[in-house]
C-alpha atoms as a PDB file:
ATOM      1  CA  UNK A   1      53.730  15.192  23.011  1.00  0.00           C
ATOM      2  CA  UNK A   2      57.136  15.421  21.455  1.00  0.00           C
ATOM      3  CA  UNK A   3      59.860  17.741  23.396  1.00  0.00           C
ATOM      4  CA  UNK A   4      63.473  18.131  22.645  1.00  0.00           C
ATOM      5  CA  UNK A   5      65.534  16.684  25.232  1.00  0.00           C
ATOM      6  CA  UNK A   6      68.776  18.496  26.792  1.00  0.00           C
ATOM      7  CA  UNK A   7      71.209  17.283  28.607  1.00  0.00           C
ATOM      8  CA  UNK A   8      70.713  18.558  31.740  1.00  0.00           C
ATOM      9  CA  UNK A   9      74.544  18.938  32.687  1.00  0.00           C
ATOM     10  CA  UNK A  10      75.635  21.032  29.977  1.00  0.00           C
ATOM     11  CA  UNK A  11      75.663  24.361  30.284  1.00  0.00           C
ATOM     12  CA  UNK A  12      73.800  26.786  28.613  1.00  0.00           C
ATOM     13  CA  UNK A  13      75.525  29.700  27.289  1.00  0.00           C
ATOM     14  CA  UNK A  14      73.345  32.895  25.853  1.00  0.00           C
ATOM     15  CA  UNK A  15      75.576  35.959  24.204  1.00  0.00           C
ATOM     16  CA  UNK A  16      73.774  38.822  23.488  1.00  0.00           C
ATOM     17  CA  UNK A  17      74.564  39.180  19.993  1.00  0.00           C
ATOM     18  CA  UNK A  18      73.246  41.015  17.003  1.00  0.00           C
ATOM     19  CA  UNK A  19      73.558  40.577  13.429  1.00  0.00           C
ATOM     20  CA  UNK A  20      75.009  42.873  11.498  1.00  0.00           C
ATOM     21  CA  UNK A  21      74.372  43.885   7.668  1.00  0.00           C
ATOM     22  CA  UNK A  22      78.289  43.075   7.125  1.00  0.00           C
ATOM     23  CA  UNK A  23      78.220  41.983   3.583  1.00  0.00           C
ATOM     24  CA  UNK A  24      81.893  40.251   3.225  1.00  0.00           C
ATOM     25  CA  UNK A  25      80.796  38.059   6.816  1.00  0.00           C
ATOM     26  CA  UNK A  26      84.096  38.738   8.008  1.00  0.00           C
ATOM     27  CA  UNK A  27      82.017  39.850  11.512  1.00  0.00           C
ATOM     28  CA  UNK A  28      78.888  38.362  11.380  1.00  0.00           C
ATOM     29  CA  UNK A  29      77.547  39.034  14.672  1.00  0.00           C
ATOM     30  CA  UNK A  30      78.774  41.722  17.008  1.00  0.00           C
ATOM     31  CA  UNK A  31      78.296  42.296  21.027  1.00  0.00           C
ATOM     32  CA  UNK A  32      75.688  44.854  22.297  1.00  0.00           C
ATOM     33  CA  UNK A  33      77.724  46.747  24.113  1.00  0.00           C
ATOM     34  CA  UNK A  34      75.117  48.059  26.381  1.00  0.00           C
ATOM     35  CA  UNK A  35      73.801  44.791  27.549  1.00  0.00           C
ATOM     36  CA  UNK A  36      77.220  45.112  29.215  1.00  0.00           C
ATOM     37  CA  UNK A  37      77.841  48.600  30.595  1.00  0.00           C
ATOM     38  CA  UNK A  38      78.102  46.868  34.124  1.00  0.00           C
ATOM     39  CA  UNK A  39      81.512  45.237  33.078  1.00  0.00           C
ATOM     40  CA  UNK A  40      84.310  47.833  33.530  1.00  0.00           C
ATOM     41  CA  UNK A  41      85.831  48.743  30.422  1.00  0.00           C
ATOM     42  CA  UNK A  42      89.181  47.993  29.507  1.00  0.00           C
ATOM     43  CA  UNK A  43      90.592  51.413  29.135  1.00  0.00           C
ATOM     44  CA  UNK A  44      89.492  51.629  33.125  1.00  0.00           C
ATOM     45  CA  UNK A  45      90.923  48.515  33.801  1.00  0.00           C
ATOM     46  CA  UNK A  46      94.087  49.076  32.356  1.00  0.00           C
ATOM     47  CA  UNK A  47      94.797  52.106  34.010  1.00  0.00           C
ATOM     48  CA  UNK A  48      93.715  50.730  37.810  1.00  0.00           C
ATOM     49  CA  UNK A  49      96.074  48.016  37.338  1.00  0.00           C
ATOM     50  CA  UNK A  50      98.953  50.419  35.733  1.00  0.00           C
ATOM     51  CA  UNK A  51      97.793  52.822  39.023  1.00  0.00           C
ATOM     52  CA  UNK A  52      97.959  49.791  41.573  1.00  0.00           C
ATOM     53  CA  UNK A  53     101.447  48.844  40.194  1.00  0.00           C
ATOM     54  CA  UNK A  54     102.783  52.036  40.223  1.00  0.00           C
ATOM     55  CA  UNK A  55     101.989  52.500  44.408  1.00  0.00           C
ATOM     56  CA  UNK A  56     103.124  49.435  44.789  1.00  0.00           C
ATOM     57  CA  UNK A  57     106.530  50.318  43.290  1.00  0.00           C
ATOM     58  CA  UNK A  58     106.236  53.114  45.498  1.00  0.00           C
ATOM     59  CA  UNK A  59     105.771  51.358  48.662  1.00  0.00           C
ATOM     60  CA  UNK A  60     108.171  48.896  47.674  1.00  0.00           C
ATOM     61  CA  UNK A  61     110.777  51.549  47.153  1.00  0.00           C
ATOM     62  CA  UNK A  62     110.583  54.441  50.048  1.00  0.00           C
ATOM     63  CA  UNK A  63     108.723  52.211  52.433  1.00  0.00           C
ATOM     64  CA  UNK A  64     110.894  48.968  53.505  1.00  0.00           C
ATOM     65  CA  UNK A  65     110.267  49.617  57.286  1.00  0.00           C
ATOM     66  CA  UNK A  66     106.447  48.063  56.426  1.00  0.00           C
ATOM     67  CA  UNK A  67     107.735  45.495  55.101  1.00  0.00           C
ATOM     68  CA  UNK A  68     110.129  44.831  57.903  1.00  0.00           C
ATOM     69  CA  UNK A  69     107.154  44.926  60.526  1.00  0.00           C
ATOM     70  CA  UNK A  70     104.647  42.767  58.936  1.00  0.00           C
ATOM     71  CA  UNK A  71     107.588  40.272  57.958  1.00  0.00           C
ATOM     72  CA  UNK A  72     109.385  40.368  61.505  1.00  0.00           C
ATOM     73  CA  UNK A  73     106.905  37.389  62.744  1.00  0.00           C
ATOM     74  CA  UNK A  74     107.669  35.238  59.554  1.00  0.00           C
ATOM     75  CA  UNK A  75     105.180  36.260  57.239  1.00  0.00           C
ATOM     76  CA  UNK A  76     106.400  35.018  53.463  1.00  0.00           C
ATOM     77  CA  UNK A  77     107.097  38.176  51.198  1.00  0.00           C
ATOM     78  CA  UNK A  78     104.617  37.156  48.537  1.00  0.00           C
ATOM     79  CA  UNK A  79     101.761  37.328  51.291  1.00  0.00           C
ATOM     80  CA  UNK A  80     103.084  40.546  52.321  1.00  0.00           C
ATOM     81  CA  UNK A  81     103.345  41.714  48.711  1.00  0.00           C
ATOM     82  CA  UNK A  82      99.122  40.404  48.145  1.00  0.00           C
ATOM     83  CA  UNK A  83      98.426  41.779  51.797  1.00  0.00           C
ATOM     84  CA  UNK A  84      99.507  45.338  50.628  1.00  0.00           C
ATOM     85  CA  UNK A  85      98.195  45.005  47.183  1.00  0.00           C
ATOM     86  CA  UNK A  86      94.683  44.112  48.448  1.00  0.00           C
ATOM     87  CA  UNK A  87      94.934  47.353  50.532  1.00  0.00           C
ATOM     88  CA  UNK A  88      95.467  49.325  47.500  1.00  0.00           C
ATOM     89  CA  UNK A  89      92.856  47.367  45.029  1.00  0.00           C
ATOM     90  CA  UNK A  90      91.047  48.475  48.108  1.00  0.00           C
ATOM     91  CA  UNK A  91      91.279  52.336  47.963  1.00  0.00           C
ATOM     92  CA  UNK A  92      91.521  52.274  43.995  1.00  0.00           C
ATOM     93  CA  UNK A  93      88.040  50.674  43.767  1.00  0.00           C
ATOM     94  CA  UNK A  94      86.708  52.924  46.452  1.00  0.00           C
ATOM     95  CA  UNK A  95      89.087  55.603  45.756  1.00  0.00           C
ATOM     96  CA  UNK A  96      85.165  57.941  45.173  1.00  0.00           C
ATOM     97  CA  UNK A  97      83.244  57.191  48.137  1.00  0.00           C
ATOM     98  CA  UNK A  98      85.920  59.124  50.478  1.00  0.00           C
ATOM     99  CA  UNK A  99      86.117  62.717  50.216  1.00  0.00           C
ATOM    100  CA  UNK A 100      88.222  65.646  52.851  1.00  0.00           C
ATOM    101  CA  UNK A 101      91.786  65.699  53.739  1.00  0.00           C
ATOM    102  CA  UNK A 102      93.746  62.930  53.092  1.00  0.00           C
ATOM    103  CA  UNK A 103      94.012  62.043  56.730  1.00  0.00           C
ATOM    104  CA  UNK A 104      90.224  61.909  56.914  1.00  0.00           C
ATOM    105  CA  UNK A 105      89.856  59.979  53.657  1.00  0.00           C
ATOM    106  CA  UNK A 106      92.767  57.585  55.314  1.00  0.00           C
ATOM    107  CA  UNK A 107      90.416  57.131  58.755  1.00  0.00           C
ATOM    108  CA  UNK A 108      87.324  56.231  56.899  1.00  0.00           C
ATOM    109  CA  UNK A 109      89.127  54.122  54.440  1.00  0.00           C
ATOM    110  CA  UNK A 110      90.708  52.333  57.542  1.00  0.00           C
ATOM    111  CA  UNK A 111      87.540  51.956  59.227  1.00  0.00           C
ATOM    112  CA  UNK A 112      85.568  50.134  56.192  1.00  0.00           C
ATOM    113  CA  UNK A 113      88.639  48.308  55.746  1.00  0.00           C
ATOM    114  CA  UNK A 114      88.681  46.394  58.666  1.00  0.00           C
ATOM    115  CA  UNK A 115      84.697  46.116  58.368  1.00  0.00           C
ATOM    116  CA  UNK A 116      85.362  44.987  55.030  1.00  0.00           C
ATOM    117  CA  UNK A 117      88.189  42.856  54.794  1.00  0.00           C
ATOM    118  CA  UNK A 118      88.553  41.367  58.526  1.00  0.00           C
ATOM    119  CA  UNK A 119      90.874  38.854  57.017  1.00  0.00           C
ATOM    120  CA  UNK A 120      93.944  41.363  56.463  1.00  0.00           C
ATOM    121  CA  UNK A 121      93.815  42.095  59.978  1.00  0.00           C
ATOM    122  CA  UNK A 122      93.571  38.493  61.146  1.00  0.00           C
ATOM    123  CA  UNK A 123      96.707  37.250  59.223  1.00  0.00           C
ATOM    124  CA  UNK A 124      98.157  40.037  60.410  1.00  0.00           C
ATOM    125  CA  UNK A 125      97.046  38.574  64.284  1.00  0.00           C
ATOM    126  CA  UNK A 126      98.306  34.816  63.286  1.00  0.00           C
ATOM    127  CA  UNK A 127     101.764  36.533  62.360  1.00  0.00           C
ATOM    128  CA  UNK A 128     102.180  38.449  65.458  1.00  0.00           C
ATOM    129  CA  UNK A 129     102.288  42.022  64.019  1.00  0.00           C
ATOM    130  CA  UNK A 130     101.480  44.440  66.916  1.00  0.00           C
ATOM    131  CA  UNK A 131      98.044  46.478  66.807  1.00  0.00           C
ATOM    132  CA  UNK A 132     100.461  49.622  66.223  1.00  0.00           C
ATOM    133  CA  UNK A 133     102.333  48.199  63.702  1.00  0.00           C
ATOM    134  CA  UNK A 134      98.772  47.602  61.660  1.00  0.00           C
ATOM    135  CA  UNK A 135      97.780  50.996  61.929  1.00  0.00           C
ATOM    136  CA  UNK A 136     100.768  52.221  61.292  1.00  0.00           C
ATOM    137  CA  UNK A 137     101.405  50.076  57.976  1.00  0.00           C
ATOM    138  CA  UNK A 138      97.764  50.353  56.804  1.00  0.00           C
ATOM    139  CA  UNK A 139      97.782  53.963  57.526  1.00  0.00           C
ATOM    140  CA  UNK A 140     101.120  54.287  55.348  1.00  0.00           C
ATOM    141  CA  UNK A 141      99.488  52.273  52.657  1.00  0.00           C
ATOM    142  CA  UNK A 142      96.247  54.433  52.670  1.00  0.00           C
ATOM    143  CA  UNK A 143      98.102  57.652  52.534  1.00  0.00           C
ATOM    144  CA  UNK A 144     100.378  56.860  49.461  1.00  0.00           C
ATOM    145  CA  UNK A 145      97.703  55.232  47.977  1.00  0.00           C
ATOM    146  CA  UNK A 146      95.109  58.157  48.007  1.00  0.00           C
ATOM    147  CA  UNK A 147      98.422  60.564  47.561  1.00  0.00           C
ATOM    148  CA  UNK A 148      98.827  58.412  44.041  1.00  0.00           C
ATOM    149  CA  UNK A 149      95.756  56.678  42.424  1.00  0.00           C
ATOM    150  CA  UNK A 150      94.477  58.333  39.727  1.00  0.00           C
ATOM    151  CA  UNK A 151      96.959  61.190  38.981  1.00  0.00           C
ATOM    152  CA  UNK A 152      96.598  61.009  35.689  1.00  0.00           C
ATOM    153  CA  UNK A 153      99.279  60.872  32.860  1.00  0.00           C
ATOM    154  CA  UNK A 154     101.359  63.998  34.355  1.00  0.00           C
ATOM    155  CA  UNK A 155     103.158  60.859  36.074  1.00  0.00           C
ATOM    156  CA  UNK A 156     105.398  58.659  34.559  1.00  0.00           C
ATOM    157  CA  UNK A 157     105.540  54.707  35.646  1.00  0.00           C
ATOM    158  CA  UNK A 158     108.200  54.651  38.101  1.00  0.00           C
ATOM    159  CA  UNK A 159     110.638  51.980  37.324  1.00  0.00           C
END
């Protein structure tokens, strides 16, 4: 008995794909789109990103001071600058599952958070930021974040 051997170290790639009645075969095949509803779509993603830039712009702008404090015990800029922004991917891609005042949304966001994403607060730790400076930048970054995200187009992109 006679079976096809395969290689067992390549990889084997399977696209959902359909044929289509496309007589000039300029698309042959075509993606089923549902086979991939679980993949964000790209309208969504471009507007979280445009949304995350925009607060960070903001933060960057009319909130220095939390930069100051998380940089006073030598913590490089650009870790500062992914530090924040991981706070804000943070509410945007759980910006739903909080609802009340924006203080309350800002105490359960900072609660998951640091059940969540332990590792913000321990870099914080290794660079000697206080425990009141953390709450008081992550509560500043919640707040304009929930104040922000998802506004909608009455906003223009701060520059």
């Amino acid at each position: 008995m006679y079976s096809q051997w395969v290689y067992p170290y390549m990889p084997r790639y399977y696209h959902p794909v359909v044929p289509t009645t496309n007589e000039n075969y300029l698309e042959p095949y075509r993606y089923n789109e549902d086979l991939f509803s679980y993949i964000l779509h790209e309208e969504e993603e471009v507007r979280s990103t445009r949304d995350v830039d925009r607060v960070m712009k903001i933060l960057k702008r009319q909130y220095q001071s939390i930069y100051r404090d998380a940089q006073r015990g030598g913590m490089d800029s650009k870790l500062t600058e992914y530090l924040f922004r991981s706070i804000v991917r943070f509410v945007d891609d759980n910006y739903n599952s909080y609802s009340g005042s924006i203080n309350e949304r800002v105490e359960k966001a900072a609660r998951q958070l640091k059940k969540r994403d332990p590792w913000i607060f321990e870099l914080f730790n290794l660079y000697s930021v206080s425990p009141a400076s953390q709450v008081r930048i992550t509560n500043t970054i919640l707040t304009v974040s929930f104040e922000n995200l998802r506004r909608g187009n009455e906003v223009s992109n701060p520059r």
